[in-house]
Protein backbone atom coordinates (compact mmCIF):
# COMPACT_ATOMS: atom_id res chain seq x y z
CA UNK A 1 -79.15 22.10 24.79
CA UNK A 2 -80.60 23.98 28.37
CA UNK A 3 -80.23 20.45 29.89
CA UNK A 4 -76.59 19.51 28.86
CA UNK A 5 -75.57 23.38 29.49
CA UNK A 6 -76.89 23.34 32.74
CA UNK A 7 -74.84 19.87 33.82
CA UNK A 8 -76.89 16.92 32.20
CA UNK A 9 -75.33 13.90 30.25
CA UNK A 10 -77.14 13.51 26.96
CA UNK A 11 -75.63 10.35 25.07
CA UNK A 12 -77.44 10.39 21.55
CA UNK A 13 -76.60 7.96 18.82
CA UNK A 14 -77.31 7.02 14.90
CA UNK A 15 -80.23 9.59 12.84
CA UNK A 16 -80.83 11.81 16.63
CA UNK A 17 -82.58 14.96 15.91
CA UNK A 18 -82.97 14.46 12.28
CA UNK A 19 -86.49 15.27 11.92
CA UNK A 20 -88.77 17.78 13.47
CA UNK A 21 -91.83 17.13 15.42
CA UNK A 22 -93.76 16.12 12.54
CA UNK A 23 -91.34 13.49 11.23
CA UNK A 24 -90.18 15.81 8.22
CA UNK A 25 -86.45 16.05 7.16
CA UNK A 26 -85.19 19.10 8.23
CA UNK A 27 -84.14 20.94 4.77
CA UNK A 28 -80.75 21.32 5.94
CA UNK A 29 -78.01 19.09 5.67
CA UNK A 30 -77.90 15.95 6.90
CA UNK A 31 -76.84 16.73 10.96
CA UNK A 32 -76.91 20.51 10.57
CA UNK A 33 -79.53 20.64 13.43
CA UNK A 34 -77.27 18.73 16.19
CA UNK A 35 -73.89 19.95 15.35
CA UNK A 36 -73.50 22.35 17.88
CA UNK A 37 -74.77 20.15 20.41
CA UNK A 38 -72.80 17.05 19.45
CA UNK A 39 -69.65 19.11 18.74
CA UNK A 40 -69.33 17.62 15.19
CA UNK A 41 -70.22 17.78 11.37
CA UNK A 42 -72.19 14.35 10.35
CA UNK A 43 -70.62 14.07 6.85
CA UNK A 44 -72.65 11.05 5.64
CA UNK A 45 -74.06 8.10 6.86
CA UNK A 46 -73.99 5.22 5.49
CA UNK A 47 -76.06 1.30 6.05
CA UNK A 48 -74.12 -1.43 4.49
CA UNK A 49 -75.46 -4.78 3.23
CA UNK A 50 -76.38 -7.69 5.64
CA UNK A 51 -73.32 -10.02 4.51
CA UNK A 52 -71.05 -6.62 4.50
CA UNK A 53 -69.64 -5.93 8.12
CA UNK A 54 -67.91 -2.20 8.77
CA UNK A 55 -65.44 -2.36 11.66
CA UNK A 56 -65.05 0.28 14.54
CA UNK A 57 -61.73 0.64 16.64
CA UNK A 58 -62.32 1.64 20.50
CA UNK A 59 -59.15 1.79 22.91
CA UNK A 60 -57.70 -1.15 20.47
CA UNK A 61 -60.69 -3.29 21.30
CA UNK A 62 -62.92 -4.10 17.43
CA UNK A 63 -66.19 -3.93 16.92
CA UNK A 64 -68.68 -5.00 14.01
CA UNK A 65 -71.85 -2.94 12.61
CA UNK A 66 -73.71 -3.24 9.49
CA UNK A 67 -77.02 -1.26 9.76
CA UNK A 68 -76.41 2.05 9.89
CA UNK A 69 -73.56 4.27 11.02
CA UNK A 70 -73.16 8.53 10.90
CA UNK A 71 -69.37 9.24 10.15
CA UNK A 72 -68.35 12.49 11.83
CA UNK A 73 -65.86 15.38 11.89
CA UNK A 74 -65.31 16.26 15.29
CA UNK A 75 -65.38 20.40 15.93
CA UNK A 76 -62.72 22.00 17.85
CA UNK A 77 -62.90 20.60 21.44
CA UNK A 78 -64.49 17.63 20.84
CA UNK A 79 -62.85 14.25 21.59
CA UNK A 80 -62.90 11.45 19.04
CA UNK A 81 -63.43 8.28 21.34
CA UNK A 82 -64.05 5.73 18.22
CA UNK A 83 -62.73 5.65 14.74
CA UNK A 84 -64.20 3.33 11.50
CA UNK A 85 -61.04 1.08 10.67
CA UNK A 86 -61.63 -0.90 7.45
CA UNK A 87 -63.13 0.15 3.77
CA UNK A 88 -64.18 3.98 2.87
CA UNK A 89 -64.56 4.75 6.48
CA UNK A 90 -61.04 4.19 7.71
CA UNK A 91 -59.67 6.53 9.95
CA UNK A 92 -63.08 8.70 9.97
CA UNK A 93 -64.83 9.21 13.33
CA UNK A 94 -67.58 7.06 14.35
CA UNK A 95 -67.96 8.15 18.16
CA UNK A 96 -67.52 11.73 19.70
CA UNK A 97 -67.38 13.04 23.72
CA UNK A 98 -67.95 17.45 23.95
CA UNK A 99 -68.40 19.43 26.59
CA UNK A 100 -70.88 22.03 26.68
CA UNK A 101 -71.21 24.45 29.60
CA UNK A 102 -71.51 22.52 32.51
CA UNK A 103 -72.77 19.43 30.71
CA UNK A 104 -71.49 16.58 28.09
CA UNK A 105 -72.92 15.28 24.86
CA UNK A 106 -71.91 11.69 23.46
CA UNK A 107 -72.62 10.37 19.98
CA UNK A 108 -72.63 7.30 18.57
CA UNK A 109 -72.30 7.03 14.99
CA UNK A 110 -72.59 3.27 14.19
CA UNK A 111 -75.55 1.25 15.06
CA UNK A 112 -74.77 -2.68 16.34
CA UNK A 113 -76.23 -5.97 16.77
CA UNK A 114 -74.95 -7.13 19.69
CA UNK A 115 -74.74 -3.53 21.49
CA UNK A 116 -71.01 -3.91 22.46
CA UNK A 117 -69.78 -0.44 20.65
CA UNK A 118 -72.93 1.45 22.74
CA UNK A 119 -72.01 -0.05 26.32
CA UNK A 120 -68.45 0.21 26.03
CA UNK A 121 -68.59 3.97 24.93
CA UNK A 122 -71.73 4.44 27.33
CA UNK A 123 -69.26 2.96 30.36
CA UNK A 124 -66.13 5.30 28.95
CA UNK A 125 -68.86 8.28 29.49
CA UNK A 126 -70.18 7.63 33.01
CA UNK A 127 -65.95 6.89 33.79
CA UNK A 128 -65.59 9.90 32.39
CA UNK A 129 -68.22 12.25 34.26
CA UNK A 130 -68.40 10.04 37.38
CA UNK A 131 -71.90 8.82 36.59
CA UNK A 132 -71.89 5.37 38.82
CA UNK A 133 -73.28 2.51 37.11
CA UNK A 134 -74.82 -0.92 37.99
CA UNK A 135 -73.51 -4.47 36.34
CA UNK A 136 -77.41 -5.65 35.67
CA UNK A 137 -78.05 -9.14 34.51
CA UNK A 138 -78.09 -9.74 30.83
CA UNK A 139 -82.01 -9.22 29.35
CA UNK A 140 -82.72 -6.97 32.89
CA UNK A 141 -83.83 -2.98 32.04
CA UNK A 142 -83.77 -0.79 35.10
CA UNK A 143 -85.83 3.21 34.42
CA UNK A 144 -86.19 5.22 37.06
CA UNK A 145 -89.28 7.52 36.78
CA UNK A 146 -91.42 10.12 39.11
CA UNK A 147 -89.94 8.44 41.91
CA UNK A 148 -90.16 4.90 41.39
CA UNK A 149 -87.79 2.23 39.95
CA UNK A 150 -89.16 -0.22 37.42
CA UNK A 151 -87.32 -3.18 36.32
CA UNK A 152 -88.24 -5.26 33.42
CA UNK A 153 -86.74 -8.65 32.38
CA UNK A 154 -86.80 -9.08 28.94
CA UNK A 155 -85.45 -12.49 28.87
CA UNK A 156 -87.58 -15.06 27.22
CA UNK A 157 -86.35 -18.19 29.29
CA UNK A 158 -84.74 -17.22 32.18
CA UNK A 159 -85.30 -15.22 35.90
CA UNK A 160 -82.60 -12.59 36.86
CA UNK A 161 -82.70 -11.00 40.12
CA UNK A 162 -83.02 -7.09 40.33
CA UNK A 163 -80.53 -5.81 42.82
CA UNK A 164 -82.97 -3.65 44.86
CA UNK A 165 -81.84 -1.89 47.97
CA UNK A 166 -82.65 -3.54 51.62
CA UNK A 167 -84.06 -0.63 52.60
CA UNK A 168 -86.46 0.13 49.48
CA UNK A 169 -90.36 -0.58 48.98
CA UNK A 170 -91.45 -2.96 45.84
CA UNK A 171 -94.59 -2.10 45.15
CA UNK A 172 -95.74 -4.37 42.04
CA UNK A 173 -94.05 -7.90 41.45
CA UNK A 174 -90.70 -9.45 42.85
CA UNK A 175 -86.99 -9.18 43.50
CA UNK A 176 -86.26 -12.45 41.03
CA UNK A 177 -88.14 -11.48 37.99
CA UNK A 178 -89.74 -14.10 35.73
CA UNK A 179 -89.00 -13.50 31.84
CA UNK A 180 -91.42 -10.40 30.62
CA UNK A 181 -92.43 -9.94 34.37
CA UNK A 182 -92.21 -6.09 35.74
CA UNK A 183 -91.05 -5.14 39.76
CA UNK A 184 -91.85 -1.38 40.75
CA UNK A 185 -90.26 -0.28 43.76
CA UNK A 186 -89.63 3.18 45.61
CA UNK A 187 -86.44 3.39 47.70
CA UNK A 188 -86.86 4.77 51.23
């Protein structure tokens, strides 16, 4: 909560924060410990069966999930940025944007396959608080940490190329990365 208040971007999605430290259920209901934080009630959640597919509705662009999905109702201030579309879930709230202090909190309700719901509403968020991103090869993770870049293919049959800076360092490995090859580099 001290991060987001004090400017950070926390994007959470699906079952955040519903267990404490020692992987108990909070006796509480179901969301009661992240509501102020996400800006919404979880009502329910609910996982549907693998030949079953739930549909989610995102600036008119669809999107399928099946696995698990929190259904939401938004608190006072908080924008709905996706909505369930089809069976018991129509019109009910599957992804949420709130401001809090100087910070933003964005949740995800539904969990997909392919990832398209997450990126699209993870791309709306950085539009939205000016957070610039990089287009990155398909399979290529990027984590920046104590100073140093790491990027990690996790292709199985292909090479990408990380787009590292002319004027940075690589420290461990290469600009085209080999599938389940690592590059570390520190820019200058």
């Amino acid at each position: 909560k001290l991060y987001v208040q004090n400017g950070g971007n926390l994007v959470l999605s699906a079952r955040a924060g519903q267990k404490d430290r020692n992987a108990h259920l909070w006796e509480l209901p179901y969301g009661k410990m992240i509501e102020e934080l996400i800006g919404a009630k979880i009502l329910f959640y609910d996982v549907l069966p693998e030949d079953r597919m739930g549909k989610v509705e995102m600036d008119q662009k669809s999107y399928n999930w099946n696995n698990w999905a929190d259904v939401m109702e938004p608190l006072t201030g908080t924008k709905t940025l996706a909505t369930y579309t089809n069976m018991f879930y129509k019109q009910k709230v599957a992804a949420t944007f709130h401001k809090l202090g100087k910070g933003t909190v964005t949740y995800i309700g539904p969990d997909t396959d392919d990832g398209k719901l997450e990126k699209d509403v993870l791309n709306k968020m950085y539009s939205k608080t000016g957070i610039q991103i990089p287009t990155l090869p398909e399979g290529l993770i990027m984590d920046w940490r104590d100073g140093f870049w790491v990027g990690i293919n996790y292709n199985s049959d292909k090479s990408v190329e990380v787009p590292i800076p002319e004027n940075a360092k690589i420290l461990i490995g290469n600009k085209m990365l080999k599938p389940a090859n690592v590059v570390v580099f520190k820019s200058l």
